[in-house]
C-alpha atoms as a PDB file:
ATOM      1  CA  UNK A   1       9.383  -3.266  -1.795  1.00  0.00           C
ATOM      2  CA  UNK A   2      10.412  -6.532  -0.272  1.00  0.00           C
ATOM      3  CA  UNK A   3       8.004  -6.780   1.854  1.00  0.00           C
ATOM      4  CA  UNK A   4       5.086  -4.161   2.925  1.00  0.00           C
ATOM      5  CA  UNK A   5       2.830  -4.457   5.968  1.00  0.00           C
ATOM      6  CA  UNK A   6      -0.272  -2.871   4.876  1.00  0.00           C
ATOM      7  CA  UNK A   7      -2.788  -1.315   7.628  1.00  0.00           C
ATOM      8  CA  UNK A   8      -3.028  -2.296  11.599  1.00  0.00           C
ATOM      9  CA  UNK A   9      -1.082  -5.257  11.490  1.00  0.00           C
ATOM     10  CA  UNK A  10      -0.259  -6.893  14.671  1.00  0.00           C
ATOM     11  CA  UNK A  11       1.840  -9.725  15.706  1.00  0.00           C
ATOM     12  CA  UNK A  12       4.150 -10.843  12.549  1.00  0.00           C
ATOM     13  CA  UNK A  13       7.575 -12.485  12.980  1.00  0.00           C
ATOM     14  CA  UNK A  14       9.693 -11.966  10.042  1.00  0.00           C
ATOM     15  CA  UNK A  15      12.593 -14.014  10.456  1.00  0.00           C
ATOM     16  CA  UNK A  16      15.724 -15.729   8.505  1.00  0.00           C
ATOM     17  CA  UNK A  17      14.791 -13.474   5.206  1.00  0.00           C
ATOM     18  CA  UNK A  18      16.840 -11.823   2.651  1.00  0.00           C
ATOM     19  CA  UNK A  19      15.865  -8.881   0.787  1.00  0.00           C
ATOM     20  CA  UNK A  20      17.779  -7.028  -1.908  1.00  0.00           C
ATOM     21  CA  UNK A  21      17.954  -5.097  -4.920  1.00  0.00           C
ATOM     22  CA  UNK A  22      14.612  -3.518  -3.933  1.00  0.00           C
ATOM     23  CA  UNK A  23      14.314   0.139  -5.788  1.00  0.00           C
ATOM     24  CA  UNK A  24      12.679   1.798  -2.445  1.00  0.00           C
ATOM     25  CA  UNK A  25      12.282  -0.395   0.811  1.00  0.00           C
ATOM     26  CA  UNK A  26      13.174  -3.764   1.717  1.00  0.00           C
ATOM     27  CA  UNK A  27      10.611  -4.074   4.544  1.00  0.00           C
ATOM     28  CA  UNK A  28       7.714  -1.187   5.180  1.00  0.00           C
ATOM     29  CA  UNK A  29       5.182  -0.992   7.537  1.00  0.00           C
ATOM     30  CA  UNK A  30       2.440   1.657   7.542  1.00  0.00           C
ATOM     31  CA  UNK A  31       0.145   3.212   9.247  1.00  0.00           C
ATOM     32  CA  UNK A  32      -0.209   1.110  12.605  1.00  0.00           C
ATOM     33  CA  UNK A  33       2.769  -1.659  13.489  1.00  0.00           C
ATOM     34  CA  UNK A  34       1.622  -4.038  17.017  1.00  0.00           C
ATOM     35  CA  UNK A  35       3.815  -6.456  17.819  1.00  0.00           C
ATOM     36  CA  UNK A  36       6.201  -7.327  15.373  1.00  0.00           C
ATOM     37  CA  UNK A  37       9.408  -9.406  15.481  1.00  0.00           C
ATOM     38  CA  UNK A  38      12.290  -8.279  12.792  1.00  0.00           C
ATOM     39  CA  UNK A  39      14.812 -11.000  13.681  1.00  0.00           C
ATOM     40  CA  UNK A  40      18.156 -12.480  12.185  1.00  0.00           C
ATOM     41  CA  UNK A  41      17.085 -10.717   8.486  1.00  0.00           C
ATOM     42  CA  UNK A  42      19.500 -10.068   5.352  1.00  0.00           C
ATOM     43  CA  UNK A  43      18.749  -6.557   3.795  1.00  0.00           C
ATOM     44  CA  UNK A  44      21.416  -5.222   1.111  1.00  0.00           C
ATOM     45  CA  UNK A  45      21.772  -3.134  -1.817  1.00  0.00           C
ATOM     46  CA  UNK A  46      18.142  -1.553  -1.607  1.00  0.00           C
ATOM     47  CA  UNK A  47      17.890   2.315  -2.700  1.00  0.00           C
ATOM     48  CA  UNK A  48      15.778   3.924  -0.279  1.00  0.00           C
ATOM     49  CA  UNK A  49      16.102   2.199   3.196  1.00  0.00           C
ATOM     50  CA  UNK A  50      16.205  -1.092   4.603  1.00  0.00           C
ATOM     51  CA  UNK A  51      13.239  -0.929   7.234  1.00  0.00           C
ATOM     52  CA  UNK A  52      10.732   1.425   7.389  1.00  0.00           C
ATOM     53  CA  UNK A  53       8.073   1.767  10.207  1.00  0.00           C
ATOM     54  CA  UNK A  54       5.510   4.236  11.053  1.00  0.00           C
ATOM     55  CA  UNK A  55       2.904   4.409  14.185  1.00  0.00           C
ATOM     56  CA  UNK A  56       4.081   1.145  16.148  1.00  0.00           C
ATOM     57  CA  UNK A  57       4.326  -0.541  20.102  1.00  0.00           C
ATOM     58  CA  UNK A  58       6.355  -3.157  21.073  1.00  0.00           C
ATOM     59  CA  UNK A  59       8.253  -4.290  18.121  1.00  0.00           C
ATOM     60  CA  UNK A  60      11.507  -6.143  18.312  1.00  0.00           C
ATOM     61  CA  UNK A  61      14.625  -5.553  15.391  1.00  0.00           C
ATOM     62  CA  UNK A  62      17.222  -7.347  16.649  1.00  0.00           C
ATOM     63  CA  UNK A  63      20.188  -9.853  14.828  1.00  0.00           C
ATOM     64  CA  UNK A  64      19.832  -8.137  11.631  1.00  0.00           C
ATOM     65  CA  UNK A  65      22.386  -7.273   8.806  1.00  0.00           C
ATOM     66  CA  UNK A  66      22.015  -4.224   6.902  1.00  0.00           C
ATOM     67  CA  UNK A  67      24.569  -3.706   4.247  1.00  0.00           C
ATOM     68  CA  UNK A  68      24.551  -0.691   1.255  1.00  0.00           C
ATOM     69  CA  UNK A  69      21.617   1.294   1.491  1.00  0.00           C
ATOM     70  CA  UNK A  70      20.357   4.271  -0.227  1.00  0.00           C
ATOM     71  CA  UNK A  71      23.920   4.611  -2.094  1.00  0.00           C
ATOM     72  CA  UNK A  72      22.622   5.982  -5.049  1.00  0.00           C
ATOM     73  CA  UNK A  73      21.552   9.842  -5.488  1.00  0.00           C
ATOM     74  CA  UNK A  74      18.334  10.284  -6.187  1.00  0.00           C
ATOM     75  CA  UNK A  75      17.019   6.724  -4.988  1.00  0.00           C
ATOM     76  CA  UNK A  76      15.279   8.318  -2.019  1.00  0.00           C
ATOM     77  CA  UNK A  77      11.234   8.530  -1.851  1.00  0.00           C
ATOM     78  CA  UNK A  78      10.361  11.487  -2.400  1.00  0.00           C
ATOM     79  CA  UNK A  79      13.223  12.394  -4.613  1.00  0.00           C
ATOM     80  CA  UNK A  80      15.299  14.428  -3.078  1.00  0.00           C
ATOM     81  CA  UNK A  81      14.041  13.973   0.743  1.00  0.00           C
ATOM     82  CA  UNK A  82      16.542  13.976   3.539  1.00  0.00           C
ATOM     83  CA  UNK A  83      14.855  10.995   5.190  1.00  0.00           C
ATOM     84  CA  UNK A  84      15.694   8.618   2.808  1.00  0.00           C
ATOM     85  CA  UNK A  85      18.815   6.381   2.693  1.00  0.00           C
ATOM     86  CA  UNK A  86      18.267   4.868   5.912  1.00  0.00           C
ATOM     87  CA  UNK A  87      19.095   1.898   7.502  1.00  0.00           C
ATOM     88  CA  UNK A  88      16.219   1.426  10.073  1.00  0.00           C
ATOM     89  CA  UNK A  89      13.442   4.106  10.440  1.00  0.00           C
ATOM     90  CA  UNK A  90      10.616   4.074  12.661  1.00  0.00           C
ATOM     91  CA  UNK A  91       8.102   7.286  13.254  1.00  0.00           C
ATOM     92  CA  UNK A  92       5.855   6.989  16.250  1.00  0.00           C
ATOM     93  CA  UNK A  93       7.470   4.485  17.676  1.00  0.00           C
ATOM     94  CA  UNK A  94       6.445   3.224  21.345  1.00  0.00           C
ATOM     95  CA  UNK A  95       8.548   0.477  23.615  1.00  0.00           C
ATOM     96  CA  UNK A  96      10.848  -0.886  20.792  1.00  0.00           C
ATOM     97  CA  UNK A  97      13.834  -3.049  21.024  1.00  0.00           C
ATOM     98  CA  UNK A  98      16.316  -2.034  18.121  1.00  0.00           C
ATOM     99  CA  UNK A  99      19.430  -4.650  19.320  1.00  0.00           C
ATOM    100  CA  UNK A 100      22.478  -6.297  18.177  1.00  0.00           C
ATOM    101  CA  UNK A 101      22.353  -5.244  14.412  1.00  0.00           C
ATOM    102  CA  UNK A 102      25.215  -4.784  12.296  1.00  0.00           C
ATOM    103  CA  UNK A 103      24.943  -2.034   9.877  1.00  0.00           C
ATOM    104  CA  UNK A 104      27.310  -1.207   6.982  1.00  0.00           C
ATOM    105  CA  UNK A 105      27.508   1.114   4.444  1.00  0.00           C
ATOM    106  CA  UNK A 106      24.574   3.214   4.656  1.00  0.00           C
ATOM    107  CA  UNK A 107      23.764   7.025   2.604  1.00  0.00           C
ATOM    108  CA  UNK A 108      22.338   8.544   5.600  1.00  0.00           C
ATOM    109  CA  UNK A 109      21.389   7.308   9.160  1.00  0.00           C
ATOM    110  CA  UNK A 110      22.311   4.073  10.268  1.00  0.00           C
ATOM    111  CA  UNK A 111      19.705   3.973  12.766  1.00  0.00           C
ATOM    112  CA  UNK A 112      16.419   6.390  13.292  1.00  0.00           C
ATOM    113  CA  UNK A 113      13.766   5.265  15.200  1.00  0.00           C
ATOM    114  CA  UNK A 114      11.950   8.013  16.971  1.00  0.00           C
ATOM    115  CA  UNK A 115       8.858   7.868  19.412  1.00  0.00           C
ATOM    116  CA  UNK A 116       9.202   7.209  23.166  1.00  0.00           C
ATOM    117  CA  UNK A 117      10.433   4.510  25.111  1.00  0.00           C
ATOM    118  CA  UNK A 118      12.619   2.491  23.149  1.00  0.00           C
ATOM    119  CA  UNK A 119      16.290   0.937  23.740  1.00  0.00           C
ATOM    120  CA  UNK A 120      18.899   1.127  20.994  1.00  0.00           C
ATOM    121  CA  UNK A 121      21.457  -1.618  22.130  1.00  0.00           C
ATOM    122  CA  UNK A 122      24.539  -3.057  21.704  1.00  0.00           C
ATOM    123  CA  UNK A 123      24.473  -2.521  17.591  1.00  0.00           C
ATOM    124  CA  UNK A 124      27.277  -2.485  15.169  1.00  0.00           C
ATOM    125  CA  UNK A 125      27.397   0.508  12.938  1.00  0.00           C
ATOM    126  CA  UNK A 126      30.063   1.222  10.043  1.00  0.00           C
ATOM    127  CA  UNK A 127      30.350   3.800   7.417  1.00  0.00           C
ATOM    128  CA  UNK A 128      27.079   5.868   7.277  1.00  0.00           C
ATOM    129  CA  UNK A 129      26.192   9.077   5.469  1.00  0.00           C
ATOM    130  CA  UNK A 130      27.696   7.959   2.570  1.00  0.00           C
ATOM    131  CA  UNK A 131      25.000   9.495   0.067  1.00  0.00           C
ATOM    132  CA  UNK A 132      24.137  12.893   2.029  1.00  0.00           C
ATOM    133  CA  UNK A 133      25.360  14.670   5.712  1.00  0.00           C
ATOM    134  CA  UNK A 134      23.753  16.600   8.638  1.00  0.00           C
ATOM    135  CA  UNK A 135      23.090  13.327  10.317  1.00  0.00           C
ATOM    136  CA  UNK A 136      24.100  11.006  12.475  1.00  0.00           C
ATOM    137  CA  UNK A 137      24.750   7.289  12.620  1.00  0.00           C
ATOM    138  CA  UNK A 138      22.025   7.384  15.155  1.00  0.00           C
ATOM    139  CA  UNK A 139      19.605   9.928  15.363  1.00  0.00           C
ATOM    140  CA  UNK A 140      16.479  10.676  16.894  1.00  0.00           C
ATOM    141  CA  UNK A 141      14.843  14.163  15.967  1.00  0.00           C
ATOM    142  CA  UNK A 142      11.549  16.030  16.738  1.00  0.00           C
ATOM    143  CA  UNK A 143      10.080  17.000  20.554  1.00  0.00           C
ATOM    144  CA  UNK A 144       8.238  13.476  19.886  1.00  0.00           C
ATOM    145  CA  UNK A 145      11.607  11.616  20.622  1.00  0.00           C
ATOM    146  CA  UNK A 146      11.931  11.233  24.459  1.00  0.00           C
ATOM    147  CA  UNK A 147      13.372   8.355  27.146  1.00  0.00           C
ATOM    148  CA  UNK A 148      14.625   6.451  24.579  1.00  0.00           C
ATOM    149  CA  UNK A 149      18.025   4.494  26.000  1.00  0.00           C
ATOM    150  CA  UNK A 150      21.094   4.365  23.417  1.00  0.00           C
ATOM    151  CA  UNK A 151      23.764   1.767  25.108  1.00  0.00           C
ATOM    152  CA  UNK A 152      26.423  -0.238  24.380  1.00  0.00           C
ATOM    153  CA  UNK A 153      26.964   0.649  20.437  1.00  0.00           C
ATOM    154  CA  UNK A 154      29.890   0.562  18.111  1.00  0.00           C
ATOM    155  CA  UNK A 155      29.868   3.439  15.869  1.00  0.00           C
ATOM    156  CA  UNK A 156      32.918   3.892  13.119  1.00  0.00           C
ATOM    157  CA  UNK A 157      33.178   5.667  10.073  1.00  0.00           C
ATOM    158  CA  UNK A 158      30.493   8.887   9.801  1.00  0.00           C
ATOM    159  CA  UNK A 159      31.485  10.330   6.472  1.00  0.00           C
ATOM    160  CA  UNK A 160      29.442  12.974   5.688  1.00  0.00           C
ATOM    161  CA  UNK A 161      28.880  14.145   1.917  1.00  0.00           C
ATOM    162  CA  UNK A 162      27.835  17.250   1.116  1.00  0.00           C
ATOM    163  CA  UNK A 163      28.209  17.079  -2.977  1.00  0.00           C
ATOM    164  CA  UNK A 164      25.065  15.216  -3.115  1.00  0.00           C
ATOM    165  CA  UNK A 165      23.330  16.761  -0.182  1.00  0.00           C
ATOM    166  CA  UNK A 166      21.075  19.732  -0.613  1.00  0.00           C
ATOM    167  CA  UNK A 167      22.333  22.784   0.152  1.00  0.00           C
ATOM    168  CA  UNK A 168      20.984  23.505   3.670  1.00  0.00           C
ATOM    169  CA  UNK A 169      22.519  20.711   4.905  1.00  0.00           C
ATOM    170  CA  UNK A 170      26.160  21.086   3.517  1.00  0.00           C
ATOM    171  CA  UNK A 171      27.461  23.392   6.387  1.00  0.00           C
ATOM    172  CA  UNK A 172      26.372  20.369   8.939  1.00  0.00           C
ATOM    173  CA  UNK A 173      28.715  17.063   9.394  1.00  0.00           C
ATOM    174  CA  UNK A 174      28.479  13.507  10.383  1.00  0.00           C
ATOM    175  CA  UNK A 175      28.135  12.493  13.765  1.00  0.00           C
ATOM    176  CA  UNK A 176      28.171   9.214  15.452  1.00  0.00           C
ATOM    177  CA  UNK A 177      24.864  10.035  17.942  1.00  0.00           C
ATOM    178  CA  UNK A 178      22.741  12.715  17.161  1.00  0.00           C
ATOM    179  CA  UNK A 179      19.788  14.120  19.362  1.00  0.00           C
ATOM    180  CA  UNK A 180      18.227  16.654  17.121  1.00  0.00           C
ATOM    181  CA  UNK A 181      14.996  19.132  16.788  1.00  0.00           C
ATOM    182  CA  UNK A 182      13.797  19.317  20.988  1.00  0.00           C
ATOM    183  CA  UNK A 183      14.094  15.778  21.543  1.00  0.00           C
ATOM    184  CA  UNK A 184      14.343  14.628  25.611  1.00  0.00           C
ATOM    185  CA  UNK A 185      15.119  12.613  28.485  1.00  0.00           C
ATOM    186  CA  UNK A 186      17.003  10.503  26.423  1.00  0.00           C
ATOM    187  CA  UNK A 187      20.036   7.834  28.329  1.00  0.00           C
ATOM    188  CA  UNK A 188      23.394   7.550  26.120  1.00  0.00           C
ATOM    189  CA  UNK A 189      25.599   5.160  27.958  1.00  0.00           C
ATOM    190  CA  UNK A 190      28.554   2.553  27.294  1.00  0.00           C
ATOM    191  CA  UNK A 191      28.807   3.089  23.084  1.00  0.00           C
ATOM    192  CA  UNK A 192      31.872   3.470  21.686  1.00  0.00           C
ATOM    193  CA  UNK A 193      32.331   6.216  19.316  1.00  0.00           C
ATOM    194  CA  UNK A 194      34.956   6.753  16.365  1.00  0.00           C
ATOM    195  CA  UNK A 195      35.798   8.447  12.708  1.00  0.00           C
ATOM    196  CA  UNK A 196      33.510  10.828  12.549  1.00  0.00           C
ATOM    197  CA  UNK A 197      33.745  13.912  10.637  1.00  0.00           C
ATOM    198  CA  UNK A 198      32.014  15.969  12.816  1.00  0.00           C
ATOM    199  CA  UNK A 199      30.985  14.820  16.455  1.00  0.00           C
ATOM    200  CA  UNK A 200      31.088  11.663  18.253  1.00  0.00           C
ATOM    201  CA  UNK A 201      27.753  13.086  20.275  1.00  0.00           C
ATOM    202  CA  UNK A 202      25.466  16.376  19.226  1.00  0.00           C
ATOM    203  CA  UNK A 203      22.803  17.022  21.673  1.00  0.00           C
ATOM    204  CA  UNK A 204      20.541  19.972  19.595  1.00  0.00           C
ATOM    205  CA  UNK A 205      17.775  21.860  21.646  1.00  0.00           C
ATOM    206  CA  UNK A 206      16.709  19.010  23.840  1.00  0.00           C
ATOM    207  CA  UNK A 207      16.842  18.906  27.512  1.00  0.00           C
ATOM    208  CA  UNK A 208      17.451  16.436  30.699  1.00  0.00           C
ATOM    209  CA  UNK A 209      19.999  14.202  28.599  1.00  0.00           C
ATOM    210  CA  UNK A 210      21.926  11.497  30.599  1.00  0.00           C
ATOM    211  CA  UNK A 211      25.771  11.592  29.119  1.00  0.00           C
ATOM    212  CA  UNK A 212      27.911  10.130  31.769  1.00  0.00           C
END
């Protein structure tokens, strides 16, 4: 890993970095995230993803680039798992700001952060699900994932490969926005969708979407 955030953390401003050729994250943060600023960051050519979060308010990602990320089968931790290859992943997630990123080739999600509360803006996102498919270029999934506002995005290029992928997932395509597994109340306005194998929007089990 690039760099790992170990334990309640609160209040770090990582900014101007590059990170590469890491084998599983670039940046990780675990157990309890407070505060954090991701800003204006380099991440490319890592195997697993490029930012992973878990359990964390009021953290900002904004201005970063993101560029080949969990290309190669079998990189993912654990081997195998379907939540690898990500660009930005956050679990538990409360009041984020995930803006203005540009995101290129990625071999699953572009961008997944799932919790409550958070705004996915104006982000640039090109060529994902490159390593597996069933996915989306952003997705949220679980009942967890609720009022979360997705605006203003540029989404081309959901390819969607199911000769890696395991099996369950092969019948399933690429999407460009993905609301998967209950999730709610979430706002999807103003993003522009294109090329995608599948869907430019999949709403799956949820309920009170805005879609105007």
């Amino acid at each position: 890993e690039g760099l790992r955030l170990e334990g309640a953390t609160r209040n770090v401003v990582v900014r101007n970095c590059e990170f590469s050729l890491q084998e599983t994250h670039g940046v990780t943060g675990t157990v309890y995230v407070n505060g954090h600023s991701f800003e204006n960051n380099f991440l490319h050519d890592i195997g697993c993803r490029g930012m992973s979060m878990t359990d964390g308010v009021n953290t900002k990602i904004v201005g970063n680039r993101l560029e080949r990320i969990g290309l190669i089968d079998g990189q993912g931790v654990p081997v195998g798992s379907t939540e690898s290859y990500q660009g930005i992943f956050a679990y538990g997630a409360v009041n984020w700001a995930v803006s203005g990123n540009t995101i290129d080739s990625m071999g699953y999600h572009g961008i997944s952060v799932n919790g409550d509360h958070n705004v996915i803006d104006s982000n640039v996102i090109r060529r994902t699900l490159l390593t597996l498919n069933d996915g989306g270029a952003i997705y949220m999934g679980a009942a967890h994932s609720h009022h979360t506002t997705i605006s203003n995005n540029v989404i081309d290029t959901t390819y969607g490969n199911t000769v890696s992928c395991p099996a369950a997932n092969q019948g399933n395509g690429a999407v460009g926005i993905y609301m998967d597994s209950e999730s709610y109340a979430m706002n999807i306005v103003n993003n522009r969708v294109s090329n995608t194998n599948a869907y430019d929007v999949v709403l799956n089990k949820g309920h009170s979407h805005l879609v105007p």
